[in-house]
PDB file of N, CA and C in Angstrom:
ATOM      1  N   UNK A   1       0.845  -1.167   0.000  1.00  0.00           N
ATOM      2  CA  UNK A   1       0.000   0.000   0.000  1.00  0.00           C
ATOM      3  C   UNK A   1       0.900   1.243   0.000  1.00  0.00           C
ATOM      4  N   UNK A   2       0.581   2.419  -0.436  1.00  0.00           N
ATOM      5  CA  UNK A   2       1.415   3.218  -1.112  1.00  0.00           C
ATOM      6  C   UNK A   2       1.350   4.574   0.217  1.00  0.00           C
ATOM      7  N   UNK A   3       1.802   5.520   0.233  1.00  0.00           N
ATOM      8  CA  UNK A   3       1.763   6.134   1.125  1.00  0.00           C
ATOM      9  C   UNK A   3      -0.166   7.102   1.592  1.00  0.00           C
ATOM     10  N   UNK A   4      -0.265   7.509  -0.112  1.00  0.00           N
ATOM     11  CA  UNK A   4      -1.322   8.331  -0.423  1.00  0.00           C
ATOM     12  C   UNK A   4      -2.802   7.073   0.188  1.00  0.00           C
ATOM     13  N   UNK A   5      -2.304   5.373  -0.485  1.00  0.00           N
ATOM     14  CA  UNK A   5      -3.760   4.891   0.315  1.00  0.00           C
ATOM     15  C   UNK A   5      -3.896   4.661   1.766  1.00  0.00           C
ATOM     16  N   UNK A   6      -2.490   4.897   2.267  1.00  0.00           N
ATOM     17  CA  UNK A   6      -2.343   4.822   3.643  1.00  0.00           C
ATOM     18  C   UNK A   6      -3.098   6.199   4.632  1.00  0.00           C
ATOM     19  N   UNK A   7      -3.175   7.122   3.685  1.00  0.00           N
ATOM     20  CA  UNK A   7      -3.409   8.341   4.334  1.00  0.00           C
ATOM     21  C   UNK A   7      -5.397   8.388   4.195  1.00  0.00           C
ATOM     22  N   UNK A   8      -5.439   7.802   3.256  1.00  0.00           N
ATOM     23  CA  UNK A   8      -7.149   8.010   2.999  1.00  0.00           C
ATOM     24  C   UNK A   8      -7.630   6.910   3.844  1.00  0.00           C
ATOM     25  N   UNK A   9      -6.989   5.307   3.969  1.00  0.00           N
ATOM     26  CA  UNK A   9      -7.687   4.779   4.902  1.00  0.00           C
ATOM     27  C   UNK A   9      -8.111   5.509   6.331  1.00  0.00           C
ATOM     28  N   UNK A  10      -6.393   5.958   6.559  1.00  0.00           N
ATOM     29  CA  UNK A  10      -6.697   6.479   8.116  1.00  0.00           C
ATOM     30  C   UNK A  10      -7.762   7.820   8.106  1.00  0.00           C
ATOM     31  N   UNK A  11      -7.766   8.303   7.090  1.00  0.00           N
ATOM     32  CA  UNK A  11      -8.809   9.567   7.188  1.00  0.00           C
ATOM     33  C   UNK A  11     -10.258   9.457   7.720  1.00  0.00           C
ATOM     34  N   UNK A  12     -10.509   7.817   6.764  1.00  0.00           N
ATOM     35  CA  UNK A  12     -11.825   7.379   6.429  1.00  0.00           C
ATOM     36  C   UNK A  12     -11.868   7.083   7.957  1.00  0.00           C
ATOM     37  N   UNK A  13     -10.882   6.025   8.755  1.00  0.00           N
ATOM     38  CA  UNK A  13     -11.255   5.573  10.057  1.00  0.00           C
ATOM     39  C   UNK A  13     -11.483   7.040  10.890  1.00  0.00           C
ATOM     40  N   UNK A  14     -10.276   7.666  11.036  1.00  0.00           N
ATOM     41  CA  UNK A  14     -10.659   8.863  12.048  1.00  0.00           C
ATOM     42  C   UNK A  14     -12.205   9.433  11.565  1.00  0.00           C
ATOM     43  N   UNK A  15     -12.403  10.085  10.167  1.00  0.00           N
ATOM     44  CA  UNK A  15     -13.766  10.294   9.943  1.00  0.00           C
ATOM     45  C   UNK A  15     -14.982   9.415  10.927  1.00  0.00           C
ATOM     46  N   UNK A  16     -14.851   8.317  10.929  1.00  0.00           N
ATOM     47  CA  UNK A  16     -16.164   7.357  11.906  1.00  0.00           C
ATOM     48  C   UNK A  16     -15.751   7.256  12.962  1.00  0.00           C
ATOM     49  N   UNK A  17     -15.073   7.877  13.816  1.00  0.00           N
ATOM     50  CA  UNK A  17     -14.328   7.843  15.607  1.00  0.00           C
ATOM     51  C   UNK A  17     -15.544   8.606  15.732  1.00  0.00           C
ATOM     52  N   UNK A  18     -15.816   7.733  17.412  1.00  0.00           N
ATOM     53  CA  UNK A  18     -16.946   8.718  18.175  1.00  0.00           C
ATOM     54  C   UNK A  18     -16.274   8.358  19.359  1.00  0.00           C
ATOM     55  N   UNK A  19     -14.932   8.051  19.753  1.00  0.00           N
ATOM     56  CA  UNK A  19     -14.061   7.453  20.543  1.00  0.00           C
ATOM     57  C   UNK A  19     -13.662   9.173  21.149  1.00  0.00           C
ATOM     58  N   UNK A  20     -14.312  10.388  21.784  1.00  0.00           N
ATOM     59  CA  UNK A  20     -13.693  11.232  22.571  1.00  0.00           C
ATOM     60  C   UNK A  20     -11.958  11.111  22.845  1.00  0.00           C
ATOM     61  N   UNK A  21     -11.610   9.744  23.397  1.00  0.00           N
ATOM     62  CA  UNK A  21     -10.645   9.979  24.168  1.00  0.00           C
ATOM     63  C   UNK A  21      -9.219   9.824  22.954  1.00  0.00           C
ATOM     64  N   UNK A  22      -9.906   8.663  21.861  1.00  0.00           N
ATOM     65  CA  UNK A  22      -9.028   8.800  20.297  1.00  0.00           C
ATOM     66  C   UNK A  22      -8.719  10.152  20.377  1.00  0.00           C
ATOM     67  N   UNK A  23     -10.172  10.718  20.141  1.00  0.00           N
ATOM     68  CA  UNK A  23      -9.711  11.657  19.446  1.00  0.00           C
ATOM     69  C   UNK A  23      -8.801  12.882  20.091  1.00  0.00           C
ATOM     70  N   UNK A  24      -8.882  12.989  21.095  1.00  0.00           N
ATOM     71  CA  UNK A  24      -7.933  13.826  22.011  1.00  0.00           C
ATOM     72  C   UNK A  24      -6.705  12.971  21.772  1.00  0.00           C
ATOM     73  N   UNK A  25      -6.145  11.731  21.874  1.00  0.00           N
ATOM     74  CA  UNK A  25      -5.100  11.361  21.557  1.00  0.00           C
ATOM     75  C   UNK A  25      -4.440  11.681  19.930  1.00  0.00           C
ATOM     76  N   UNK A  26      -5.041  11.702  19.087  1.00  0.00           N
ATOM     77  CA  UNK A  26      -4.663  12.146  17.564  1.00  0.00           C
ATOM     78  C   UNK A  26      -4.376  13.522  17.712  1.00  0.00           C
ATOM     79  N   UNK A  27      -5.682  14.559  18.282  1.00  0.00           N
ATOM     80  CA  UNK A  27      -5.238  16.152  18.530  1.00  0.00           C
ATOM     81  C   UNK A  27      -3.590  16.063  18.979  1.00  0.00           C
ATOM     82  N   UNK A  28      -3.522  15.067  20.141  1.00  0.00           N
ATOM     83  CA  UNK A  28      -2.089  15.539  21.017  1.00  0.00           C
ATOM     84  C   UNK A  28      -1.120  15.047  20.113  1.00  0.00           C
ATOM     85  N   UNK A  29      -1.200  13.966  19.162  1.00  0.00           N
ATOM     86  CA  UNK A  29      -0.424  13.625  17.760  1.00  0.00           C
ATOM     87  C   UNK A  29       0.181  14.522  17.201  1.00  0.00           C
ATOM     88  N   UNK A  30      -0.811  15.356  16.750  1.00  0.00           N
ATOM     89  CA  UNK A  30      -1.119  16.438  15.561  1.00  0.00           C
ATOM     90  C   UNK A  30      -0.326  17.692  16.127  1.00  0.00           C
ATOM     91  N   UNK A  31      -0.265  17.894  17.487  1.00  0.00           N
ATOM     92  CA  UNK A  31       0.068  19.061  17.941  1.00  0.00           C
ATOM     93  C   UNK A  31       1.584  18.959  18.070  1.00  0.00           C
ATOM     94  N   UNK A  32       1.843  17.978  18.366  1.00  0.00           N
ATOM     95  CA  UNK A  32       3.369  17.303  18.744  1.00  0.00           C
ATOM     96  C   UNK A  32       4.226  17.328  16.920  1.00  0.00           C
ATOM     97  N   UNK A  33       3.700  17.026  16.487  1.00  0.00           N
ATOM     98  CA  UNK A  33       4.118  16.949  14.925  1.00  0.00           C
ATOM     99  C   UNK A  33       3.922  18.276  14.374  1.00  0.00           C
ATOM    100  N   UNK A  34       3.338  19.324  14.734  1.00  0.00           N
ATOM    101  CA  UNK A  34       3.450  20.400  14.148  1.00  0.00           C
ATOM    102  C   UNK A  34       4.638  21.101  14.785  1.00  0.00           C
ATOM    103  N   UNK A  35       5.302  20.618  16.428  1.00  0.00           N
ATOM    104  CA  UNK A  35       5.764  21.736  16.997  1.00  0.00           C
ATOM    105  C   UNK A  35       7.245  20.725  16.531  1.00  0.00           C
ATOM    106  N   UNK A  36       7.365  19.658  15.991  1.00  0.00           N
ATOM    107  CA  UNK A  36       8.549  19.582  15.457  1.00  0.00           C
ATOM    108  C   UNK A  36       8.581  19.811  13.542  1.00  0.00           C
ATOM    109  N   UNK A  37       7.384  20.353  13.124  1.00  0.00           N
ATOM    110  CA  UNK A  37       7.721  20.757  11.768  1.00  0.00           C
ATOM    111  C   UNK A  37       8.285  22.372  12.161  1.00  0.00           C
ATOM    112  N   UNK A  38       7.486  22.896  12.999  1.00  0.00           N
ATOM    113  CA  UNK A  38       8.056  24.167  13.287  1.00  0.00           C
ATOM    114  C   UNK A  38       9.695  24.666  13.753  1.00  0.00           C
ATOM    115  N   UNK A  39       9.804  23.116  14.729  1.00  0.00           N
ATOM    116  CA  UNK A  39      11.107  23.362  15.084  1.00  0.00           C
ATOM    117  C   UNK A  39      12.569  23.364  13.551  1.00  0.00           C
ATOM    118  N   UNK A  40      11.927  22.418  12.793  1.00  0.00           N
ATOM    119  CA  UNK A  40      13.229  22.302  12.170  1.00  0.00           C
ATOM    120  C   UNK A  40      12.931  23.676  10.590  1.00  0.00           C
ATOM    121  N   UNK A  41      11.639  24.087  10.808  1.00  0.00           N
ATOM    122  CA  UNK A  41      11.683  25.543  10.027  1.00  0.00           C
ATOM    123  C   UNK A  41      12.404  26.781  10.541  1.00  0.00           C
ATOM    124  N   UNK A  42      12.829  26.295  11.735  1.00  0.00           N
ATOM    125  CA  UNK A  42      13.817  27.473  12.424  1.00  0.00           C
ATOM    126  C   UNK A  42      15.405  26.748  11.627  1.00  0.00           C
ATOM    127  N   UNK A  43      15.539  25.803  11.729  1.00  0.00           N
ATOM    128  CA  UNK A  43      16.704  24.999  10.947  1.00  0.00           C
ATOM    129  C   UNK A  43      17.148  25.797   9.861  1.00  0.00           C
ATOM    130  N   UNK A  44      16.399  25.424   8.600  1.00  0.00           N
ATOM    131  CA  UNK A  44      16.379  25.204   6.740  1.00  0.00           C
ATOM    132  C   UNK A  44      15.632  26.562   6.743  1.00  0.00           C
ATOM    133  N   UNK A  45      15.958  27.205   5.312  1.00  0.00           N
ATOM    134  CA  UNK A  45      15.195  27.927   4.465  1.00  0.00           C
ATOM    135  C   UNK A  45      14.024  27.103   4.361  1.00  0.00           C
ATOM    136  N   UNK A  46      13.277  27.925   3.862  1.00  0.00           N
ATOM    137  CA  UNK A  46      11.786  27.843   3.553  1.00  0.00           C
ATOM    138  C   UNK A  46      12.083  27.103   1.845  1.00  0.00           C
ATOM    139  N   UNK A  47      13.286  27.385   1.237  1.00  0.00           N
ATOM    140  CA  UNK A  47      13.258  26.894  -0.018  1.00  0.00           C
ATOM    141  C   UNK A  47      14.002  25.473   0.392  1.00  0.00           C
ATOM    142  N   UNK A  48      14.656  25.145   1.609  1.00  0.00           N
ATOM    143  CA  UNK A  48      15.255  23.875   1.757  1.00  0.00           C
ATOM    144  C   UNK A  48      14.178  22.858   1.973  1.00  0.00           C
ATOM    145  N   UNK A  49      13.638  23.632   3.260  1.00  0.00           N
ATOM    146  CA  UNK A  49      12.031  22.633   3.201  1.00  0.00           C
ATOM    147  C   UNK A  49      11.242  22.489   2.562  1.00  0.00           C
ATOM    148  N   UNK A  50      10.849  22.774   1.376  1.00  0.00           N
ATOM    149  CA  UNK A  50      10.652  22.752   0.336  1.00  0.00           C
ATOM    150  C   UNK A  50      10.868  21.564  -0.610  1.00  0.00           C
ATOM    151  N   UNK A  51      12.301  21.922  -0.839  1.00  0.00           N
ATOM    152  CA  UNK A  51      13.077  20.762  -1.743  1.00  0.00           C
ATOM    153  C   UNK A  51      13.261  19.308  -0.774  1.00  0.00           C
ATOM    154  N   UNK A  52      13.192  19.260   0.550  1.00  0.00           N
ATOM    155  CA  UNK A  52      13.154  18.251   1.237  1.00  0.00           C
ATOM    156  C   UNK A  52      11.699  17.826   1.113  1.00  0.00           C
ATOM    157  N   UNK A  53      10.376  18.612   0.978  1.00  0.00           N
ATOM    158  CA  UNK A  53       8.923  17.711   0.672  1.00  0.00           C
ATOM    159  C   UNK A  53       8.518  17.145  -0.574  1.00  0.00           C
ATOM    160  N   UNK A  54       9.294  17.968  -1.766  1.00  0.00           N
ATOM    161  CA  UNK A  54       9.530  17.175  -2.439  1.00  0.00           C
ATOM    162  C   UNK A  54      10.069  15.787  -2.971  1.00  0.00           C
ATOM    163  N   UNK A  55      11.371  16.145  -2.320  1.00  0.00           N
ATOM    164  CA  UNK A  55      11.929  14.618  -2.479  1.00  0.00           C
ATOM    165  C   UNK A  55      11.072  13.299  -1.825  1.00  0.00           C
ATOM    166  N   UNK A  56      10.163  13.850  -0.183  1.00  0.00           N
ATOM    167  CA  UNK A  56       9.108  13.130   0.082  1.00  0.00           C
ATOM    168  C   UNK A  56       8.270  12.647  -0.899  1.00  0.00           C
ATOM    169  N   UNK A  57       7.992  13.766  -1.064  1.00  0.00           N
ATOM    170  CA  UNK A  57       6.686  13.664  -2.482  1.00  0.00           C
ATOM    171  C   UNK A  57       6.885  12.084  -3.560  1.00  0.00           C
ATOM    172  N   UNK A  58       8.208  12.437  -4.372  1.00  0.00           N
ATOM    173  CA  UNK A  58       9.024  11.910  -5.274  1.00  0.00           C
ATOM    174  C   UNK A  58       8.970  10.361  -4.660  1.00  0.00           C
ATOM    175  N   UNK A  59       9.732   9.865  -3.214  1.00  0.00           N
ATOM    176  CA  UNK A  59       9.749   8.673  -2.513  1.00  0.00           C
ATOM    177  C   UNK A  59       8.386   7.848  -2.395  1.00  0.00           C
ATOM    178  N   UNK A  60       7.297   8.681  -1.865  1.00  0.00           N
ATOM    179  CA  UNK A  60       5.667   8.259  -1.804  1.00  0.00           C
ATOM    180  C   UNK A  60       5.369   7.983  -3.256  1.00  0.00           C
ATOM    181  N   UNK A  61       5.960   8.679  -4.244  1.00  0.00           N
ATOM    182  CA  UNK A  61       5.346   8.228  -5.730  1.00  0.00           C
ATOM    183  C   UNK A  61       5.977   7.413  -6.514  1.00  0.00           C
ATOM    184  N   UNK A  62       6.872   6.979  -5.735  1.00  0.00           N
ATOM    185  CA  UNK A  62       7.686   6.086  -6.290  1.00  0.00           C
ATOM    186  C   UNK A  62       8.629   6.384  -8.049  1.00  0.00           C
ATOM    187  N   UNK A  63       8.979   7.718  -7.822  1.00  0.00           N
ATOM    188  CA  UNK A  63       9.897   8.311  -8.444  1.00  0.00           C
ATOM    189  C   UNK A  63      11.067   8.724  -8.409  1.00  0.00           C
ATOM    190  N   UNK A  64      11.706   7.646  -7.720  1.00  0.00           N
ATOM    191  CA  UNK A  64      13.092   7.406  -7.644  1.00  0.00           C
ATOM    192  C   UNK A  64      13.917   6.546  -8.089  1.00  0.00           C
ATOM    193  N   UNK A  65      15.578   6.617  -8.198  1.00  0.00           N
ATOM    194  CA  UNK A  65      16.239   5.782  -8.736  1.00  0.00           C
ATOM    195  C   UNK A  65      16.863   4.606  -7.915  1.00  0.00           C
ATOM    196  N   UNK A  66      17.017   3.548  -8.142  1.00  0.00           N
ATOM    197  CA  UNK A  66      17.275   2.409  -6.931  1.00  0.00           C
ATOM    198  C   UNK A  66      18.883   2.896  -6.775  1.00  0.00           C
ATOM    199  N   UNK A  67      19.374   2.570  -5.668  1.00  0.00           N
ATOM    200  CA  UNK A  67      20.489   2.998  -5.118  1.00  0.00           C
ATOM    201  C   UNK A  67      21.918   2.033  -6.031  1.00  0.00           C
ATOM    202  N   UNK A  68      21.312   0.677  -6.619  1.00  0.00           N
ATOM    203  CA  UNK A  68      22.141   0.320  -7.301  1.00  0.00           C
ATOM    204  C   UNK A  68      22.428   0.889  -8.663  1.00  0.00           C
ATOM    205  N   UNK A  69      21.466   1.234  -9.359  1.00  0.00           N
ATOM    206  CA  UNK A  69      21.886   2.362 -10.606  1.00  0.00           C
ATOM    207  C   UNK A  69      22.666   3.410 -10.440  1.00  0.00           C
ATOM    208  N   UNK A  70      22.243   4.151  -9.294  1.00  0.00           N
ATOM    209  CA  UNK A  70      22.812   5.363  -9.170  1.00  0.00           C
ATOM    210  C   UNK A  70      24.442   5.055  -9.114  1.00  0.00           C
ATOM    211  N   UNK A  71      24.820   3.941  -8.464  1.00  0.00           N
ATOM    212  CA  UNK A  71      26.054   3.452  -8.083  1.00  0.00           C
ATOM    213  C   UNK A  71      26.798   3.185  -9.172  1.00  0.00           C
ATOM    214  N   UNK A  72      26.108   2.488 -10.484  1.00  0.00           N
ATOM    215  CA  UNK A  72      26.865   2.261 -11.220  1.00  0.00           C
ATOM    216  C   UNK A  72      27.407   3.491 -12.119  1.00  0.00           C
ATOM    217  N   UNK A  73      26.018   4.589 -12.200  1.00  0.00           N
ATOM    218  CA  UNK A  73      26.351   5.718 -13.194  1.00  0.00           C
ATOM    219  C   UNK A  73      27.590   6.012 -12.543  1.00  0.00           C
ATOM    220  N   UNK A  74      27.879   6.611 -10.997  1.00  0.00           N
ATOM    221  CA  UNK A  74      29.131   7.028 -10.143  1.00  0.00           C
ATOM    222  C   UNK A  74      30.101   6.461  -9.654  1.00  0.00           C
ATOM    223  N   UNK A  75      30.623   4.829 -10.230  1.00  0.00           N
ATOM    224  CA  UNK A  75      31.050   4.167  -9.441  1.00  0.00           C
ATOM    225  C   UNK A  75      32.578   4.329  -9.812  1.00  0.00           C
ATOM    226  N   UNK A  76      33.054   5.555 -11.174  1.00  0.00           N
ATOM    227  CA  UNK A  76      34.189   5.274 -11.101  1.00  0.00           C
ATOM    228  C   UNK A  76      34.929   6.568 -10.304  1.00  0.00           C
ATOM    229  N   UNK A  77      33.442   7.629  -9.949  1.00  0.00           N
ATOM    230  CA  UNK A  77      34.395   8.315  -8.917  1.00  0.00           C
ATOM    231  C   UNK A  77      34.302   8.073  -7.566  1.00  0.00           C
ATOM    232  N   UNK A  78      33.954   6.863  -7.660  1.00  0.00           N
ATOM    233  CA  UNK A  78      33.660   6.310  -5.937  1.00  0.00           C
ATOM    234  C   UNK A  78      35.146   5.894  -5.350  1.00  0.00           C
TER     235      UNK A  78
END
């Protein structure tokens, strides 16, 4: 399962929670994960983080090169 159907299952489940105490546990998730996206935007440019969600992006879509190709294109300045 790919990253994107991973994200709609869990949507669909949180969508049907009538679980109060879930859901205060996901809020405290959510809040915790924002205050370390924030932290490392004090890090990187805004154009580094950027080019780092991309490359996310790229990994989830499976638009990357396997690590053994790359090796061979570079392997004679290795």
């Amino acid at each position: 399962m790919n990253a994107y159907a991973e994200k709609i299952e869990i949507i669909q489940w949180i969508a049907g929670l009538d679980d109060k105490a879930t859901l205060r546990q996901l809020r405290k998730i959510k809040e915790q994960s924002d205050i370390k996206l924030h932290d490392v935007n004090d890090l990187i440019s805004e154009k580094e983080f950027e080019s780092i969600q991309r490359g996310i992006d790229d990994s989830a879509n499976g638009r990357v090169t396997p690590h053994s190709e790359v090796r061979k294109k570079y392997e004679k300045w290795l």
